[in-house]
Protein backbone atom coordinates (compact mmCIF):
# COMPACT_ATOMS: atom_id res chain seq x y z
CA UNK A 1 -3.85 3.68 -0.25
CA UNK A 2 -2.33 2.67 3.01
CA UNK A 3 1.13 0.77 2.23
CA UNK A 4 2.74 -1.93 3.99
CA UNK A 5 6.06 -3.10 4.15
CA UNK A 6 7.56 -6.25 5.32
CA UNK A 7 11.43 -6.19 6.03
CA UNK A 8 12.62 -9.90 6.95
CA UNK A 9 14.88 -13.21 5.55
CA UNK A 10 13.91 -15.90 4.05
CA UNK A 11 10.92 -16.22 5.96
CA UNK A 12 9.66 -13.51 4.85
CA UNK A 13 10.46 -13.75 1.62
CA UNK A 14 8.94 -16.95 1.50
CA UNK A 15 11.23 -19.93 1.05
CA UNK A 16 9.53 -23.13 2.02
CA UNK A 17 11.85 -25.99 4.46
CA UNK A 18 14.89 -27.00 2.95
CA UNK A 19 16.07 -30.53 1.76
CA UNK A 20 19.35 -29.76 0.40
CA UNK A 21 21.43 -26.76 0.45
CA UNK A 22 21.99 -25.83 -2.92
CA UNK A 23 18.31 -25.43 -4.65
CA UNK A 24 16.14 -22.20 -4.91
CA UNK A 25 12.49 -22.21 -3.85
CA UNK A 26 9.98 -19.67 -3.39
CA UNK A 27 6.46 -20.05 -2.67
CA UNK A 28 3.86 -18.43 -4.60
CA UNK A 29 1.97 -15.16 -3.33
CA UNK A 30 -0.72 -17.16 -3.10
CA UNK A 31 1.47 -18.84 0.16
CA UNK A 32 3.53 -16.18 1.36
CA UNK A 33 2.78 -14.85 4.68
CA UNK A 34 3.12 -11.39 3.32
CA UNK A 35 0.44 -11.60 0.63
CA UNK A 36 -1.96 -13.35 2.99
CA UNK A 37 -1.47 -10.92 5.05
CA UNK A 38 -2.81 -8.36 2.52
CA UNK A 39 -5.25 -10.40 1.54
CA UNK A 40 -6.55 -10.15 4.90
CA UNK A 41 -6.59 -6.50 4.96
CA UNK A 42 -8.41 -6.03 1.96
CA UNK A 43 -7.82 -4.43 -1.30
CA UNK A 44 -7.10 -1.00 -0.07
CA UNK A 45 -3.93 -1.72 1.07
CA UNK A 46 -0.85 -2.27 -0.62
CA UNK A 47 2.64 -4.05 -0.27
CA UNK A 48 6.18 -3.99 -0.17
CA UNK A 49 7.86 -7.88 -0.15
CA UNK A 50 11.65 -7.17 1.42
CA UNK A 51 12.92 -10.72 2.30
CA UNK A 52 15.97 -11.82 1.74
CA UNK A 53 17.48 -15.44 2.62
CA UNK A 54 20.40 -14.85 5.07
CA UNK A 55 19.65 -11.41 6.26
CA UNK A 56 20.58 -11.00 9.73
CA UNK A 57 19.91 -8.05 11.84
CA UNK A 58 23.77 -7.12 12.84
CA UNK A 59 26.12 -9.30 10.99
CA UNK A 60 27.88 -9.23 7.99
CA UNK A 61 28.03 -13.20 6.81
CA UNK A 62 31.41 -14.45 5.67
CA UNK A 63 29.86 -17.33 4.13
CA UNK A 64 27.20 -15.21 2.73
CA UNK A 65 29.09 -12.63 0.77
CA UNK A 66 29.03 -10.57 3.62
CA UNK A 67 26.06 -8.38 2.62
CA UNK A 68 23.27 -9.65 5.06
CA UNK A 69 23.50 -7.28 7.62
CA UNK A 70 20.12 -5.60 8.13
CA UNK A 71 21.17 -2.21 9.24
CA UNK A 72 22.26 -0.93 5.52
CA UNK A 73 18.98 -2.51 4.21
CA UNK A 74 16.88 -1.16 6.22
CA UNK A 75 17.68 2.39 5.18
CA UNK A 76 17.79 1.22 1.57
CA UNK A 77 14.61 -0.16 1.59
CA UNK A 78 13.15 2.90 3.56
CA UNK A 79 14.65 5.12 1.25
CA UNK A 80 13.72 3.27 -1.89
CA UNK A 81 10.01 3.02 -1.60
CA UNK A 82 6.98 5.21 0.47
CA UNK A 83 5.03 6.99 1.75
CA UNK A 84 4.98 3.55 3.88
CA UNK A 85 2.03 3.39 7.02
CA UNK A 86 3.20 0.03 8.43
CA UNK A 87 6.34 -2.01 8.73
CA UNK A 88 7.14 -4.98 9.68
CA UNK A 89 10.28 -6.70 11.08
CA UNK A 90 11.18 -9.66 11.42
CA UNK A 91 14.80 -11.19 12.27
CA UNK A 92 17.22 -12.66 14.06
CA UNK A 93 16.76 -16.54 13.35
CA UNK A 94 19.83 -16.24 11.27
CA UNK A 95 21.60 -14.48 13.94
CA UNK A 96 21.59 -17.42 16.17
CA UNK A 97 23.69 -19.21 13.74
CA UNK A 98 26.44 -20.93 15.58
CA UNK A 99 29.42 -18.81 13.49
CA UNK A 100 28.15 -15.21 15.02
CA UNK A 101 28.33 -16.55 18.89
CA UNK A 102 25.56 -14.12 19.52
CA UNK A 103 23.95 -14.05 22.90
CA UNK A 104 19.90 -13.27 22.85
CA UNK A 105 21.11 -10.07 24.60
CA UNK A 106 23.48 -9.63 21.66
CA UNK A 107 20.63 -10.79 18.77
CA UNK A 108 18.10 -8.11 20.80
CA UNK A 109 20.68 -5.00 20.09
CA UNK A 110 21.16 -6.03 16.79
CA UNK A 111 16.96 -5.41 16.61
CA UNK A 112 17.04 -2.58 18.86
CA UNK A 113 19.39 -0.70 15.63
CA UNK A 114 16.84 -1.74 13.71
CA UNK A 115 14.19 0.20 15.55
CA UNK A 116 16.38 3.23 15.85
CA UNK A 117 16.64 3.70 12.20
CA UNK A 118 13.12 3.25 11.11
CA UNK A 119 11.71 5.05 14.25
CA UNK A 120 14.43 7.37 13.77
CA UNK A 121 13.98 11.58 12.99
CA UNK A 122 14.64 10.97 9.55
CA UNK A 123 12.73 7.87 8.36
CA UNK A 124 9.97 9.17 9.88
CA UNK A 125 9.64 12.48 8.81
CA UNK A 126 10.73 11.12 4.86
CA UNK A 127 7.48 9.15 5.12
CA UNK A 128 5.36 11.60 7.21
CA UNK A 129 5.28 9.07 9.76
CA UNK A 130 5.32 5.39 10.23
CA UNK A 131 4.02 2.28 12.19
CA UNK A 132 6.24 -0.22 13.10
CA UNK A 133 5.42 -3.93 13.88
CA UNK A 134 8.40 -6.36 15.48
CA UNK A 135 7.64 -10.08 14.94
CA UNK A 136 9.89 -12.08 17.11
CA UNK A 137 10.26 -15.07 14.68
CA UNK A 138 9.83 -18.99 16.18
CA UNK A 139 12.00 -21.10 18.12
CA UNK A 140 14.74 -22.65 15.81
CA UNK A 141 15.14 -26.18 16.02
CA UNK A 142 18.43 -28.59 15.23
CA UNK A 143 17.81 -30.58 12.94
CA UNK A 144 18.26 -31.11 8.89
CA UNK A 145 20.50 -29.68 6.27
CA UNK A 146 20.58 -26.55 8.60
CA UNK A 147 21.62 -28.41 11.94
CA UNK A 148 25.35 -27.72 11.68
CA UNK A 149 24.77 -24.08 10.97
CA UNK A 150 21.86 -23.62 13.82
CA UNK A 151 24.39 -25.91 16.56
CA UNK A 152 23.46 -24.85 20.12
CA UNK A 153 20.64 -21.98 18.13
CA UNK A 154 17.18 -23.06 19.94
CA UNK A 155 18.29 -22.36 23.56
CA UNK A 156 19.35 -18.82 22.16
CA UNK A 157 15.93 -18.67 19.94
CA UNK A 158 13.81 -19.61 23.15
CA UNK A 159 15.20 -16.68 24.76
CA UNK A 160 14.14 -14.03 22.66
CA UNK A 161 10.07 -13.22 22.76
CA UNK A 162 10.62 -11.69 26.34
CA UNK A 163 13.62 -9.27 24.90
CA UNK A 164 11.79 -8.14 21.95
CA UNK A 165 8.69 -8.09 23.34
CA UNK A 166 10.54 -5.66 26.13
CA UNK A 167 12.33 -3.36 23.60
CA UNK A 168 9.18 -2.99 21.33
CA UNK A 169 7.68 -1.31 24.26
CA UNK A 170 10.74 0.85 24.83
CA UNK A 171 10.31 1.57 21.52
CA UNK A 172 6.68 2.16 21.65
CA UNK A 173 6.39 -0.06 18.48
CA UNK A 174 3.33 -3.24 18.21
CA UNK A 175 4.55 -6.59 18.92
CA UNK A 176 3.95 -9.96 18.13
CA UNK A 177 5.68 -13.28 19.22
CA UNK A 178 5.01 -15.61 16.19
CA UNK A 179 5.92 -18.00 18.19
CA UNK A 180 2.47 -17.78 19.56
CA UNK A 181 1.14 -18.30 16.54
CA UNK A 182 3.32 -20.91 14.47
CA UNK A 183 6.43 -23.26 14.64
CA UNK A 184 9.42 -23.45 12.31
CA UNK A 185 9.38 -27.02 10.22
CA UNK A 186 10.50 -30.35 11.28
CA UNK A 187 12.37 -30.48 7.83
CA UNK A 188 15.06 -28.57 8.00
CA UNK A 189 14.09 -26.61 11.79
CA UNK A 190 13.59 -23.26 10.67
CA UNK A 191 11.75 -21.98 7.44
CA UNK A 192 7.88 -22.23 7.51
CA UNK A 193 5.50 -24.73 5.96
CA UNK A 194 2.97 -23.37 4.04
CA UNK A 195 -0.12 -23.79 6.74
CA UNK A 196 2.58 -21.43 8.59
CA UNK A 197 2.52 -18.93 6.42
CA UNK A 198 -1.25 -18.56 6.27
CA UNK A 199 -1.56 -18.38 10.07
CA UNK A 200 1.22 -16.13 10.08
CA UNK A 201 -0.37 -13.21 7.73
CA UNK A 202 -3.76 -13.50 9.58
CA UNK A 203 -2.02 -12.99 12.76
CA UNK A 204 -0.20 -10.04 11.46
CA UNK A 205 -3.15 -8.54 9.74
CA UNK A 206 -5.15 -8.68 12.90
CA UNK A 207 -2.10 -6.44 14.39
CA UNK A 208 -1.56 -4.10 11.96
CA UNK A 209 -5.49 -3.54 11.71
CA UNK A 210 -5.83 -2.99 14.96
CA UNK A 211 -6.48 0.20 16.87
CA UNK A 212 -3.45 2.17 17.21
């Protein structure tokens, strides 16, 4: 059976808008863009949830216990589960947080790591070869619970579908600008209402179905 894994934060692992910062939600997998997502692709395939609130693609979070930087997950995840056929990645909302003064540039390398490791000698002979899928996540917006923390975030955020679009095809990895697709929520300006999340997995279904 074909396997599919999708490496994100919070959005990915499915935590709805935020109205205060100290309670945990999840949606179901009835909601989460994931499991629509292999819904949509049919009982053949299987799948491998990795999304973690507060992951970042480069940074280590002081506030965060330092232990969202993407780079060491990746390989952990890579190495902890397969055969894999597809992955997908998405991040980098949380690297436009205001305390990592990241420039889109900066947010792009962080991705571009990402891409090295799972497209990478070793990753890809482990699992006998992989796809890989970028998602460049939504515009952030300013407002809510979140605005301190996302301060001077959506100009940065707006800047990013052209970069990751460009490095997926330097890459030679699929790409897809959810941005196209969905918008972050008015709530708290950057997790994804559940109507999001079910646009979201059809969309990446459709791409990770389609002819290679």
């Amino acid at each position: 059976m074909p396997v599919l894994m999708t490496f994100g934060d919070s959005n990915t692992h499915g935590s709805p808008p935020m109205t205060d910062r100290v309670s945990y939600h999840r949606f179901g997998p009835d909601v989460r863009w994931p499991r629509r997502a292999l819904a949509a692709l049919g009982p053949e395939w299987e799948l491998v949830e990795e999304g973690l609130p507060g992951r970042t693609a480069q940074f280590d979070d002081p506030c965060m216990d330092g232990l969202m930087n993407g780079h060491p997950a990746l390989r952990q995840a890579l190495q902890s589960h397969g055969p894999l056929d597809v992955l997908t990645i998405m991040l980098g909302t949380n690297d436009v947080k205001t305390r990592f003064g990241a420039s889109p540039e900066t947010v792009m390398g962080g991705i571009a790591g990402l891409l090295d490791v799972a497209l990478g000698v070793e990753m890809q002979a482990r699992h006998g070869g992989f796809r890989v899928l970028l998602i460049c996540p939504p515009p952030v917006l300013e407002t809510g619970v979140l605005a301190p923390d996302f301060w001077g975030a959506r100009t940065k955020s707006l800047a990013l579908p052209p970069l990751y679009r460009a490095l997926a095809t330097s890459r030679g990895a699929a790409f897809l600008d959810a941005g196209e697709v969905i918008s972050v929520s008015p709530v708290d300006g950057v997790h994804f209402e559940a109507e999001a999340h079910a646009a979201l997995g059809e969309a990446v279904a459709e791409r990770v179905a389609a002819p290679v």
